[in-house]
C-alpha atoms as a PDB file:
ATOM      1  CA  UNK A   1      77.201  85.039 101.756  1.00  0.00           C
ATOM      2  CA  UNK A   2      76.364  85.033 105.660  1.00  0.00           C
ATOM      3  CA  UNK A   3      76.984  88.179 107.683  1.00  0.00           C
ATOM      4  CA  UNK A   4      79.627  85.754 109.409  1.00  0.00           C
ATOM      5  CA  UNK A   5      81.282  84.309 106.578  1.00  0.00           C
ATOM      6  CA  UNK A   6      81.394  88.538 105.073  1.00  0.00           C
ATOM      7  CA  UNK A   7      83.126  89.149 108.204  1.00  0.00           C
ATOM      8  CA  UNK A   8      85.780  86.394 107.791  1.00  0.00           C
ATOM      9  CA  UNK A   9      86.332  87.372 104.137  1.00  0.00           C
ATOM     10  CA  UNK A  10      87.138  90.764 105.304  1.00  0.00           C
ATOM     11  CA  UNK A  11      89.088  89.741 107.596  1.00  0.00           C
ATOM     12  CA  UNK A  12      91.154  87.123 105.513  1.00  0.00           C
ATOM     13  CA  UNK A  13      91.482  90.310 103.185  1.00  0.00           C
ATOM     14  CA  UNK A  14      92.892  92.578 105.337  1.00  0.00           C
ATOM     15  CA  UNK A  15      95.452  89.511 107.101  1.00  0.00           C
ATOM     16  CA  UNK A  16      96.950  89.233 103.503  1.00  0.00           C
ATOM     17  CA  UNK A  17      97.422  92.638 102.526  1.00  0.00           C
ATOM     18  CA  UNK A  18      99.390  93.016 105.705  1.00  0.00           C
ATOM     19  CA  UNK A  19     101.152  89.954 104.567  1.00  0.00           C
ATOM     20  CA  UNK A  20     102.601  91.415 101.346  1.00  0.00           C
ATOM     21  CA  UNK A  21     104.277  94.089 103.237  1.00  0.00           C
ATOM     22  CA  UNK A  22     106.317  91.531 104.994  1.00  0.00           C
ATOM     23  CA  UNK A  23     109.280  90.451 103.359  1.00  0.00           C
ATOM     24  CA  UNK A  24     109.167  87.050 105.441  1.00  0.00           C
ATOM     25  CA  UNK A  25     105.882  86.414 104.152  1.00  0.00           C
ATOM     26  CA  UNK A  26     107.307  86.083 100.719  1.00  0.00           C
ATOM     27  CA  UNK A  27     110.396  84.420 101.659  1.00  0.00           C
ATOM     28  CA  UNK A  28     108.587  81.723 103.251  1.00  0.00           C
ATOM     29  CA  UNK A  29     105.036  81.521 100.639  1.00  0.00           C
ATOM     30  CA  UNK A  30     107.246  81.675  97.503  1.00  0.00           C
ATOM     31  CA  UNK A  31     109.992  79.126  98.594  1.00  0.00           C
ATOM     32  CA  UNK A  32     111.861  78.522  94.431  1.00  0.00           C
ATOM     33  CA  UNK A  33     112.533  82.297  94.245  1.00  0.00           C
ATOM     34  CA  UNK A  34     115.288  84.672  96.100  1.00  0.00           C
ATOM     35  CA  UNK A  35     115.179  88.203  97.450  1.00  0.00           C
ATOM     36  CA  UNK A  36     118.789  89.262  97.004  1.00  0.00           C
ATOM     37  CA  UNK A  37     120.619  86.252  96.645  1.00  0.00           C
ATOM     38  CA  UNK A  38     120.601  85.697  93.070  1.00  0.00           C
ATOM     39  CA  UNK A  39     121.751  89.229  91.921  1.00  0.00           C
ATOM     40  CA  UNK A  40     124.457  89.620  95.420  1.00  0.00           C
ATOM     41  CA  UNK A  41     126.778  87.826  92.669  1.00  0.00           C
ATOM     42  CA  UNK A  42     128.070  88.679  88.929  1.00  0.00           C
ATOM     43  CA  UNK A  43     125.314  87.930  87.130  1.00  0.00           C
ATOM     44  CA  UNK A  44     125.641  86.082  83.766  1.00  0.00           C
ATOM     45  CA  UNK A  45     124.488  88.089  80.289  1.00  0.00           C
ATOM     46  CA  UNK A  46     123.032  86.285  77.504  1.00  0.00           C
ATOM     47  CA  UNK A  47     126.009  86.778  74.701  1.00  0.00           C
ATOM     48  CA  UNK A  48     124.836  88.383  71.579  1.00  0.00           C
ATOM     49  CA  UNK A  49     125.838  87.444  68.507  1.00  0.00           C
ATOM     50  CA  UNK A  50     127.179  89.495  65.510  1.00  0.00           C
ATOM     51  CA  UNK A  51     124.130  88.618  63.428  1.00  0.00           C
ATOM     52  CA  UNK A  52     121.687  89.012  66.105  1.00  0.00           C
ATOM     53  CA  UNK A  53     122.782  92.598  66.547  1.00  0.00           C
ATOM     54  CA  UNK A  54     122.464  93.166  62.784  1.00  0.00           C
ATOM     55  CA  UNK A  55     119.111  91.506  62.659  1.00  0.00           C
ATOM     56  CA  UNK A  56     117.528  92.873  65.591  1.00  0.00           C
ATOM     57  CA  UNK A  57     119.232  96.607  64.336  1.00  0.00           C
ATOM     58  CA  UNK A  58     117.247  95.823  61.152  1.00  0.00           C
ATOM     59  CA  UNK A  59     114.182  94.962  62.001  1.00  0.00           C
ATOM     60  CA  UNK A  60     113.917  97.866  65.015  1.00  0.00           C
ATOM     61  CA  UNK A  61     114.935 100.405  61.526  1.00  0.00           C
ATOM     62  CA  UNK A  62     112.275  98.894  59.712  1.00  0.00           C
ATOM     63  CA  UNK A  63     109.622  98.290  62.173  1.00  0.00           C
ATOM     64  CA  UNK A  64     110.190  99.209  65.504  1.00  0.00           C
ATOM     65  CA  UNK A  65     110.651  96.346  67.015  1.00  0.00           C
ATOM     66  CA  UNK A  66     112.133  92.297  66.632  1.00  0.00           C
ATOM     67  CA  UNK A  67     111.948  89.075  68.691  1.00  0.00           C
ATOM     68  CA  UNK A  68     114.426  87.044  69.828  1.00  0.00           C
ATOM     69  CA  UNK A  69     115.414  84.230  72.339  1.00  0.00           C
ATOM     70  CA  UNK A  70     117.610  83.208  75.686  1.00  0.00           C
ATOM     71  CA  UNK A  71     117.652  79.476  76.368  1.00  0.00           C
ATOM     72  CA  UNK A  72     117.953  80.910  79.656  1.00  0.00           C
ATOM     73  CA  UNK A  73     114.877  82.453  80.558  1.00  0.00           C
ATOM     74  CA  UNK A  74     113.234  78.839  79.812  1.00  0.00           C
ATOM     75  CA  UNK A  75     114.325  78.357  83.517  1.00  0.00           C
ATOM     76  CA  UNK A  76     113.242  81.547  85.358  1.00  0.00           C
ATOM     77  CA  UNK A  77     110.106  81.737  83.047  1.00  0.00           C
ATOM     78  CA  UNK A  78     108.638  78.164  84.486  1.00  0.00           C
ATOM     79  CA  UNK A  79     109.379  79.830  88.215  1.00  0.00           C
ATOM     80  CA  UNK A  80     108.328  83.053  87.040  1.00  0.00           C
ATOM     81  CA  UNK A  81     105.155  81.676  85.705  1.00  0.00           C
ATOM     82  CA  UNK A  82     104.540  79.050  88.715  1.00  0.00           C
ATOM     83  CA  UNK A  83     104.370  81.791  90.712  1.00  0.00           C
ATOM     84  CA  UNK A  84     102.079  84.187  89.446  1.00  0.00           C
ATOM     85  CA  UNK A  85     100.110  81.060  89.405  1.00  0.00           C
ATOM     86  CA  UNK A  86     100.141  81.180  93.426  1.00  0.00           C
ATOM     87  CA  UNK A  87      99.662  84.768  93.613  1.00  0.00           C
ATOM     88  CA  UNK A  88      96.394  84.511  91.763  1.00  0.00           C
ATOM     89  CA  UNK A  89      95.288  81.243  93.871  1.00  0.00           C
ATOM     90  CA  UNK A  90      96.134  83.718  96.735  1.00  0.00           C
ATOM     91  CA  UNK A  91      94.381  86.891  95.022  1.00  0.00           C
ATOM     92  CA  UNK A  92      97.571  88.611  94.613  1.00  0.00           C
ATOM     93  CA  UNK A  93      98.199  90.736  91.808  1.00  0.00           C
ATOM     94  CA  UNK A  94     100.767  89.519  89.661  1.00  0.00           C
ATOM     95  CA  UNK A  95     102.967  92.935  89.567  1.00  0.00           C
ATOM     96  CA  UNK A  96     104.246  91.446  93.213  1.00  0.00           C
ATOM     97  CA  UNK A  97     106.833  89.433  91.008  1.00  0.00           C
ATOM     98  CA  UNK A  98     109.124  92.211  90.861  1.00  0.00           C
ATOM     99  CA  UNK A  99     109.903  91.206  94.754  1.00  0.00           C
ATOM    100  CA  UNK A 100     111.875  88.421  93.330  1.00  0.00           C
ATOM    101  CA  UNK A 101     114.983  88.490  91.843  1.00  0.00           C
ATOM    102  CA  UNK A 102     114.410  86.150  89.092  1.00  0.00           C
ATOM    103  CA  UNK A 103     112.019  88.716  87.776  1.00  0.00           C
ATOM    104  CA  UNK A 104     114.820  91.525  87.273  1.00  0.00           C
ATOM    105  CA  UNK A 105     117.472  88.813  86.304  1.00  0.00           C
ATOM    106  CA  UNK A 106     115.260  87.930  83.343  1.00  0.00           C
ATOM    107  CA  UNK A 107     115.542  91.551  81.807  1.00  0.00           C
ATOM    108  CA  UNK A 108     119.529  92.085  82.618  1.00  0.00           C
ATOM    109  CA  UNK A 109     120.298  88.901  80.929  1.00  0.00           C
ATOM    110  CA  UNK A 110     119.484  90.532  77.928  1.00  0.00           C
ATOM    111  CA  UNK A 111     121.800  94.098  78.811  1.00  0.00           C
ATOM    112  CA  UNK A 112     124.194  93.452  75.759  1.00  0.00           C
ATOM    113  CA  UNK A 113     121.186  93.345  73.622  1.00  0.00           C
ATOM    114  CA  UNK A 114     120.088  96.562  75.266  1.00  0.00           C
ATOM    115  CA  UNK A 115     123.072  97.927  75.124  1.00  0.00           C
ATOM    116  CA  UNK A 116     123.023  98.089  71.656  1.00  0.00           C
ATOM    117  CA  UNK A 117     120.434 100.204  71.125  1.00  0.00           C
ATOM    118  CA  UNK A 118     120.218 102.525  74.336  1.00  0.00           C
ATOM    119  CA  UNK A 119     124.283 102.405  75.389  1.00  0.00           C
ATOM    120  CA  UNK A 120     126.476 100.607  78.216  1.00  0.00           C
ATOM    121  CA  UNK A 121     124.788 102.750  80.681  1.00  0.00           C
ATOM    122  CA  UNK A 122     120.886 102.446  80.053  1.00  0.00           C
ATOM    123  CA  UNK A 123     118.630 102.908  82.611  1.00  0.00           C
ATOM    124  CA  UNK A 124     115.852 100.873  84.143  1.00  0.00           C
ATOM    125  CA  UNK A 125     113.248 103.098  84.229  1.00  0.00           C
ATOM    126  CA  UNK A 126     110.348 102.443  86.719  1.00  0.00           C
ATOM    127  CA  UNK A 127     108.063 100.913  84.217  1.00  0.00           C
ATOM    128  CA  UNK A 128     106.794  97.765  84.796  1.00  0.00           C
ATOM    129  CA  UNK A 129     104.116  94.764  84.948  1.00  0.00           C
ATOM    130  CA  UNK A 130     102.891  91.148  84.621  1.00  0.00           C
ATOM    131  CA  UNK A 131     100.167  89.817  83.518  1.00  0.00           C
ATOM    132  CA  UNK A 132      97.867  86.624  83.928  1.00  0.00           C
ATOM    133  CA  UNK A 133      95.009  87.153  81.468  1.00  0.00           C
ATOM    134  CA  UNK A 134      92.830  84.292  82.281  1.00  0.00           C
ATOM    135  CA  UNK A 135      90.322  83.082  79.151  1.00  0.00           C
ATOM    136  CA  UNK A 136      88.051  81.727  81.822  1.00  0.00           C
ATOM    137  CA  UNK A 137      87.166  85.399  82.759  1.00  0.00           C
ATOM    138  CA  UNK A 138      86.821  86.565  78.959  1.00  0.00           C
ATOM    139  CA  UNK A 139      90.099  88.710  79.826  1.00  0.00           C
ATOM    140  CA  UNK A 140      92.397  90.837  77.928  1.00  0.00           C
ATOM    141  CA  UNK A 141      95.571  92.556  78.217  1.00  0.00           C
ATOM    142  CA  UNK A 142      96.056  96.093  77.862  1.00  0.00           C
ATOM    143  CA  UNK A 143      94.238  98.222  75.268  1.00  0.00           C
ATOM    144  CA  UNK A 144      95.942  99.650  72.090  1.00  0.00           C
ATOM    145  CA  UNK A 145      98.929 102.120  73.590  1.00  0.00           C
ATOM    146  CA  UNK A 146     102.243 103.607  72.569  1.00  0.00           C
ATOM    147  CA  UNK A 147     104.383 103.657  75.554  1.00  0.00           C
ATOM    148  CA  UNK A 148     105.816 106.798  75.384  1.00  0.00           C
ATOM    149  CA  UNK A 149     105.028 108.071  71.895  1.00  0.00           C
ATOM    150  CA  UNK A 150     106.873 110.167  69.355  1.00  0.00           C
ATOM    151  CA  UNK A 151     108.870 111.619  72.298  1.00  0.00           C
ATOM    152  CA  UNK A 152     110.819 108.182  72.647  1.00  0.00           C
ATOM    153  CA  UNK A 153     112.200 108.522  69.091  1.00  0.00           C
ATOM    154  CA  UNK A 154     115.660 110.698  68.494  1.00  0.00           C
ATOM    155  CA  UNK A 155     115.161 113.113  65.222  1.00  0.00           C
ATOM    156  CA  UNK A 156     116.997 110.337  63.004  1.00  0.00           C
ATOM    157  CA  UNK A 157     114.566 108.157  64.656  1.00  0.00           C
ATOM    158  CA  UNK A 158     116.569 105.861  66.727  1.00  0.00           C
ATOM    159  CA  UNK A 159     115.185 104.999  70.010  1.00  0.00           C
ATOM    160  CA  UNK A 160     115.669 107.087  73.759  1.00  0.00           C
ATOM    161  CA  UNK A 161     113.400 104.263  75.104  1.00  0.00           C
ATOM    162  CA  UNK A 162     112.001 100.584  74.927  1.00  0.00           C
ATOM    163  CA  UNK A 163     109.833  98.342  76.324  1.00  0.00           C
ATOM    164  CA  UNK A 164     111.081  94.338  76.504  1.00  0.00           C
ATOM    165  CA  UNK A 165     107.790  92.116  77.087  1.00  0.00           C
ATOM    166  CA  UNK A 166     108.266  88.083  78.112  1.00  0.00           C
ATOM    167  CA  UNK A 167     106.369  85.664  78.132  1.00  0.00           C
ATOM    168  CA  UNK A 168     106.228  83.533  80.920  1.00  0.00           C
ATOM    169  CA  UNK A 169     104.200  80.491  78.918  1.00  0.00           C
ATOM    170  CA  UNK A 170     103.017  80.113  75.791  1.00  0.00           C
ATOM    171  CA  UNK A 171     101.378  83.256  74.355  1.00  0.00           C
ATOM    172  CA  UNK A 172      99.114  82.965  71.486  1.00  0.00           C
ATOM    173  CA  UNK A 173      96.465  84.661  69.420  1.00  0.00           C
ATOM    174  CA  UNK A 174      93.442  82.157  71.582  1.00  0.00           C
ATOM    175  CA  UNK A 175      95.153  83.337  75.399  1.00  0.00           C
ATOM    176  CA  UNK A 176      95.734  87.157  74.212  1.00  0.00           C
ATOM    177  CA  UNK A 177      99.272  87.479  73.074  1.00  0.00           C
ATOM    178  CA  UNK A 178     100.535  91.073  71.871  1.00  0.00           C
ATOM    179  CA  UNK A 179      99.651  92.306  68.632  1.00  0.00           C
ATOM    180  CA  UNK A 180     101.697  95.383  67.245  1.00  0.00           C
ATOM    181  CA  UNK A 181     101.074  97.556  64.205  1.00  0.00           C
ATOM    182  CA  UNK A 182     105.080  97.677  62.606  1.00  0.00           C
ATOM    183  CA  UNK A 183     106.515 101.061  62.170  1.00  0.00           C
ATOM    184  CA  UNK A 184     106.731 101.173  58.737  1.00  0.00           C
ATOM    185  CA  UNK A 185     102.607 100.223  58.309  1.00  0.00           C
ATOM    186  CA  UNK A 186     101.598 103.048  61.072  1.00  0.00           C
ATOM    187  CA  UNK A 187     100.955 106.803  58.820  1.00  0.00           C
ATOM    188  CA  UNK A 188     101.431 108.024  61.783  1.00  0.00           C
ATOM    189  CA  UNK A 189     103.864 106.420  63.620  1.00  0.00           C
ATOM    190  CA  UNK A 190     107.091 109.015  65.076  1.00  0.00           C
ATOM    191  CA  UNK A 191     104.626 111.789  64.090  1.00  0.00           C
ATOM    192  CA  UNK A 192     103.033 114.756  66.577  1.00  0.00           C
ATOM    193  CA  UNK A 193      99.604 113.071  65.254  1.00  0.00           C
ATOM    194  CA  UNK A 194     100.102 109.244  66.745  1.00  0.00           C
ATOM    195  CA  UNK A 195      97.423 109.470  69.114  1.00  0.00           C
ATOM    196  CA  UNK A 196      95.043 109.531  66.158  1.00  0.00           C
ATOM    197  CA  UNK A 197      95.813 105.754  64.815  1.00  0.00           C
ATOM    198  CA  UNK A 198      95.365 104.812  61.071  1.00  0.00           C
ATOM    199  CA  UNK A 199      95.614 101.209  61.195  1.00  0.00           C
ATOM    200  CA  UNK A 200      95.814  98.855  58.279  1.00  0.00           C
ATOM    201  CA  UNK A 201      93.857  95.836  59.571  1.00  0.00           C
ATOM    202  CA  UNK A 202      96.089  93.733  57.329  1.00  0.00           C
ATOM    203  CA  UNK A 203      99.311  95.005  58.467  1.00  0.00           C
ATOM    204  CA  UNK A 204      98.389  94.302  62.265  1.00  0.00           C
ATOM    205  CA  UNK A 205     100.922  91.683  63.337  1.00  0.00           C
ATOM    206  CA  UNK A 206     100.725  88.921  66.212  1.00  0.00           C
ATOM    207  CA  UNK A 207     103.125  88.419  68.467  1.00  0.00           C
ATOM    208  CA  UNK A 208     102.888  84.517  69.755  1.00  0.00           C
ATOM    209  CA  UNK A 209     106.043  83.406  71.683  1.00  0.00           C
ATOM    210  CA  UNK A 210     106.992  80.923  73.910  1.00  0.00           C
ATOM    211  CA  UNK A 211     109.248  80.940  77.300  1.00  0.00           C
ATOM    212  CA  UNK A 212     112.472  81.463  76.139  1.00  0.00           C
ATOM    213  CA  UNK A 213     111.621  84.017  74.156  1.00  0.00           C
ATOM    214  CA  UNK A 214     111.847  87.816  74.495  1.00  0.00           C
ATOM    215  CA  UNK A 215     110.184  91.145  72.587  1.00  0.00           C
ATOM    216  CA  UNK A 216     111.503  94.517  72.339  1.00  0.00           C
ATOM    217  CA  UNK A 217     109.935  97.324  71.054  1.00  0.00           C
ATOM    218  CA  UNK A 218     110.648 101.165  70.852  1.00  0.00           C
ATOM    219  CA  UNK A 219     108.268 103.536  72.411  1.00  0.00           C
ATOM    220  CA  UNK A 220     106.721 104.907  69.752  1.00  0.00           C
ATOM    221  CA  UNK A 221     104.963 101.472  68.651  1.00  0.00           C
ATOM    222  CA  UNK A 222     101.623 101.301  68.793  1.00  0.00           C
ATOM    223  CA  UNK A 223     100.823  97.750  70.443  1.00  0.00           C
ATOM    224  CA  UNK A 224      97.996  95.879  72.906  1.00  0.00           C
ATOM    225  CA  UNK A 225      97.364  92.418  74.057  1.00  0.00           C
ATOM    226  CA  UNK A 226      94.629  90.547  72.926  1.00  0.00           C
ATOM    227  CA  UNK A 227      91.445  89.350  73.801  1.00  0.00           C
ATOM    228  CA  UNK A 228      91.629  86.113  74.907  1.00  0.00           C
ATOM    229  CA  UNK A 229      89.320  83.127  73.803  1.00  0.00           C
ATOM    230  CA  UNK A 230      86.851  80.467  76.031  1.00  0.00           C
ATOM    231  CA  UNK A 231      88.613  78.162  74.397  1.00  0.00           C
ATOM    232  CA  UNK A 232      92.172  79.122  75.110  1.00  0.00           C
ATOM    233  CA  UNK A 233      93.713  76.032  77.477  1.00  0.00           C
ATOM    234  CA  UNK A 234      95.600  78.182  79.942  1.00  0.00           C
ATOM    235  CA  UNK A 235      95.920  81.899  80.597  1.00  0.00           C
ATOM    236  CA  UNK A 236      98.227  84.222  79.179  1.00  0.00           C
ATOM    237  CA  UNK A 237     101.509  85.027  81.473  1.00  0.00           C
ATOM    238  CA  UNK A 238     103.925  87.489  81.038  1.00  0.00           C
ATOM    239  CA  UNK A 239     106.004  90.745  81.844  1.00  0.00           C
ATOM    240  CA  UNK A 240     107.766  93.909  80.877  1.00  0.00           C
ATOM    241  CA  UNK A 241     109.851  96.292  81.968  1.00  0.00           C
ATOM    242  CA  UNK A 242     111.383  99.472  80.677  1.00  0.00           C
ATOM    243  CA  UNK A 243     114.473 101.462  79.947  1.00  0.00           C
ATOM    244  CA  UNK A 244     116.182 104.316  78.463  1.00  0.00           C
ATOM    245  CA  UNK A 245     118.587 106.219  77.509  1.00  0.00           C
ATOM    246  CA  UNK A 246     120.996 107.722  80.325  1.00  0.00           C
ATOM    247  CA  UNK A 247     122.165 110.727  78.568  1.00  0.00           C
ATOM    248  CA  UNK A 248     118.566 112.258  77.702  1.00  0.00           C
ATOM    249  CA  UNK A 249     115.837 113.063  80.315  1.00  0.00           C
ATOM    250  CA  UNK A 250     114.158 110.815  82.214  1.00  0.00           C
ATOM    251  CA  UNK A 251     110.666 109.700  80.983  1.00  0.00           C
ATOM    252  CA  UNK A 252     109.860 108.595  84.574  1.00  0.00           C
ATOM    253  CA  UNK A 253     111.318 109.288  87.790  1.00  0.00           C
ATOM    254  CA  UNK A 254     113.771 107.647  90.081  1.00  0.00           C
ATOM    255  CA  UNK A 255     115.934 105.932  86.805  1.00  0.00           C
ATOM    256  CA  UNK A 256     117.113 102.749  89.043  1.00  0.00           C
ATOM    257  CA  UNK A 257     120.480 102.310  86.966  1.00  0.00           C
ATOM    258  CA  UNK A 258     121.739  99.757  85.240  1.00  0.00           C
ATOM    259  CA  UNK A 259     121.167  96.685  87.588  1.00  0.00           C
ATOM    260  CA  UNK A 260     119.040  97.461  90.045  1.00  0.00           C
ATOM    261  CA  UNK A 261     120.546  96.691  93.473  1.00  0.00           C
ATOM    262  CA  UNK A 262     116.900  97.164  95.810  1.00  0.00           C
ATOM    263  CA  UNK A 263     115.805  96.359  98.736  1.00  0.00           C
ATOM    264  CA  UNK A 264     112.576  94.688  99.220  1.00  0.00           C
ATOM    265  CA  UNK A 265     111.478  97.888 100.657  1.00  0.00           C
ATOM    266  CA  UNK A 266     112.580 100.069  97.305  1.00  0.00           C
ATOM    267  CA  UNK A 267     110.974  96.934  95.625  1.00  0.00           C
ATOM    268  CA  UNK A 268     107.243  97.291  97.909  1.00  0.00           C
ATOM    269  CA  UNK A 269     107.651 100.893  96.898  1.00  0.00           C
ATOM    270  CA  UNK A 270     108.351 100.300  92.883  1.00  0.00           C
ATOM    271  CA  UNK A 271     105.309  98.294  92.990  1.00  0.00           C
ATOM    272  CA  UNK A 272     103.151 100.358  94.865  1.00  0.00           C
ATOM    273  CA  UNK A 273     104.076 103.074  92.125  1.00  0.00           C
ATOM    274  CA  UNK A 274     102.925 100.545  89.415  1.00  0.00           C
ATOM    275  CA  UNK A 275      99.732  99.857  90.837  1.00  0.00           C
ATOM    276  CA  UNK A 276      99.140 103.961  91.085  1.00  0.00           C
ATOM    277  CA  UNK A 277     100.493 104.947  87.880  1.00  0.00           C
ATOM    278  CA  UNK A 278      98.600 101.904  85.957  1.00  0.00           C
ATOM    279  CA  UNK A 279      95.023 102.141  87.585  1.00  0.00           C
ATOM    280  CA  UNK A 280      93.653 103.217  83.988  1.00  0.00           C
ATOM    281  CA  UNK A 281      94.776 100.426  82.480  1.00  0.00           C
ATOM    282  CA  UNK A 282      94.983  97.539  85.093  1.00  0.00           C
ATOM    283  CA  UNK A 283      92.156  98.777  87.874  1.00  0.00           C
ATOM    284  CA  UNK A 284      92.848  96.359  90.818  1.00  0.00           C
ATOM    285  CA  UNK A 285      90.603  95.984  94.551  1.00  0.00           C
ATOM    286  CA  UNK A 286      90.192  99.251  96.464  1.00  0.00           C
ATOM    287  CA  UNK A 287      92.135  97.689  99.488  1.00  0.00           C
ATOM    288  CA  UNK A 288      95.502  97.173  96.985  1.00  0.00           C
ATOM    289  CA  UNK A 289      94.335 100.455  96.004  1.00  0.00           C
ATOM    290  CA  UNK A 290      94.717 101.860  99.430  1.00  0.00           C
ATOM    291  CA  UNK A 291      97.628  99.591 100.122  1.00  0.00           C
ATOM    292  CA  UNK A 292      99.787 101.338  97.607  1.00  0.00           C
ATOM    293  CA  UNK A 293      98.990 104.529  98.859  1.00  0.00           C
ATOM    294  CA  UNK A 294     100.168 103.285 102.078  1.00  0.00           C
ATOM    295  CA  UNK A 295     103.069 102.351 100.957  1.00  0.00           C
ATOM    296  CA  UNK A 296     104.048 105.535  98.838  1.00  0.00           C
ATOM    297  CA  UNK A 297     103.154 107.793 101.665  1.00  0.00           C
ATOM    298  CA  UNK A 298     104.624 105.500 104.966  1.00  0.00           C
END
């Protein structure tokens, strides 16, 4: 690269992180998705069904977590996954989503299902990120984790907190889809010892899915995402966000309630926070290093 054509890379560098902290710069780049429009409205839930509520109250007894699916989401997941697409032709980090309200509408759909688990009144905690985990760059999602840890589980072991994950295309074992070690294979699982995994290579489980579908897990789980393969056709794309009880202690601070109702500035901020509180696991550029900072401290 020429001294010049440095320069003008710079400079293109620093004209488009100045861009993403206009709100007309997404209104008019991402033209299929809405910044308060789509949530100004009632929004519709996905219903849940007497035996999905058994099954999925079964399976997160037995092992800590369940899959299940919203026709729905086949919709916002296409738009969802389109434009993460444009953020990375654009070299925008895909956690910029969560400017869009199709990205929050995707995860309050499923508040009956929530409900279920965490009560009418669960809170959004400010927990969340997407993913593109592109084959072509021998990527993989995030390393083996427990969200939160024993501390998410109540002392009859019901979950405080959980984590719903979507995928945004087709997520398989060649493109790096989750994996998840089930409660009741983990020794250690709900114990003041998780962070010293015993894992069962056998009982490690894959998580493929398809857009449509959606994953919750409790806290406690220990889960990662894959490595991906060179000969995966397209990347992995997904998201997750977080919640919790409302009657115990938050696990992160502000709790947005149960809908979030944000501006796009609350929004920049939310994602700044990511981008801070998740450079161990997701390092990005120094200058959307120093643009969250910004942010967080303008």
């Amino acid at each position: 690269m020429t001294e010049a054509s440095a320069e003008h890379a710079s400079v293109d560098a620093s004209s488009l992180v100045r861009d993403l902290t206009r709100e007309e710069f997404w209104r008019e780049t991402f033209l299929g998705l809405t910044i308060h429009d789509l949530l100004r409205a009632e929004f519709p839930l996905n219903p849940l069904s007497d035996a999905s509520a058994v099954l999925a109250d079964q399976k997160m007894r037995l092992e800590g977590y369940f899959q299940d699916r919203d026709e729905q989401l086949v919709d916002l997941a296409d738009r969802l996954s389109h434009a993460i697409e444009h953020c990375a032709q654009l070299g925008i980090p895909p956690v910029f989503i969560f400017l869009f309200d199709e990205a929050w509408a995707a995860f309050y759909r499923q508040h009956q299902m929530l409900s279920k688990f965490l009560g009418p009144d669960c809170q959004v905690l400010p927990d969340f990120w997407a993913w593109r985990v592109d084959p072509t760059a021998g990527q993989a999602g995030w390393k083996p984790h427990r969200d939160k840890g024993s501390a998410a589980l109540a002392p009859d072991g019901t979950p405080l907190s959980l984590t719903m994950w979507v995928p945004l295309n087709e997520a398989s074992p060649l493109n790096g889809c989750m994996y998840l070690l089930p409660a009741n294979r983990d020794p250690v699982y709900g114990t003041p010892q998780d962070k010293n995994w015993q894992i069962d290579l056998p009982s490690i489980r894959a998580l493929p899915g398809a857009p449509g579908d959606y994953f919750i897990w409790n806290q406690a789980v220990l889960h990662w995402g894959g490595q991906s393969s060179a000969f995966a056709q397209k990347p992995r794309i997904s998201m997750a966000l977080e919640f919790q009880r409302a009657d115990v202690a938050p696990f992160n601070r502000p709790l947005l309630g149960t809908l979030p109702f944000l501006t796009f500035q609350d929004r920049l901020k939310l994602i700044a926070k990511q981008i801070t509180q998740y450079k161990h696991m997701y390092p990005l550029p120094p200058e959307m290093q120093a643009l969250a900072q910004k942010v967080l401290t303008g």
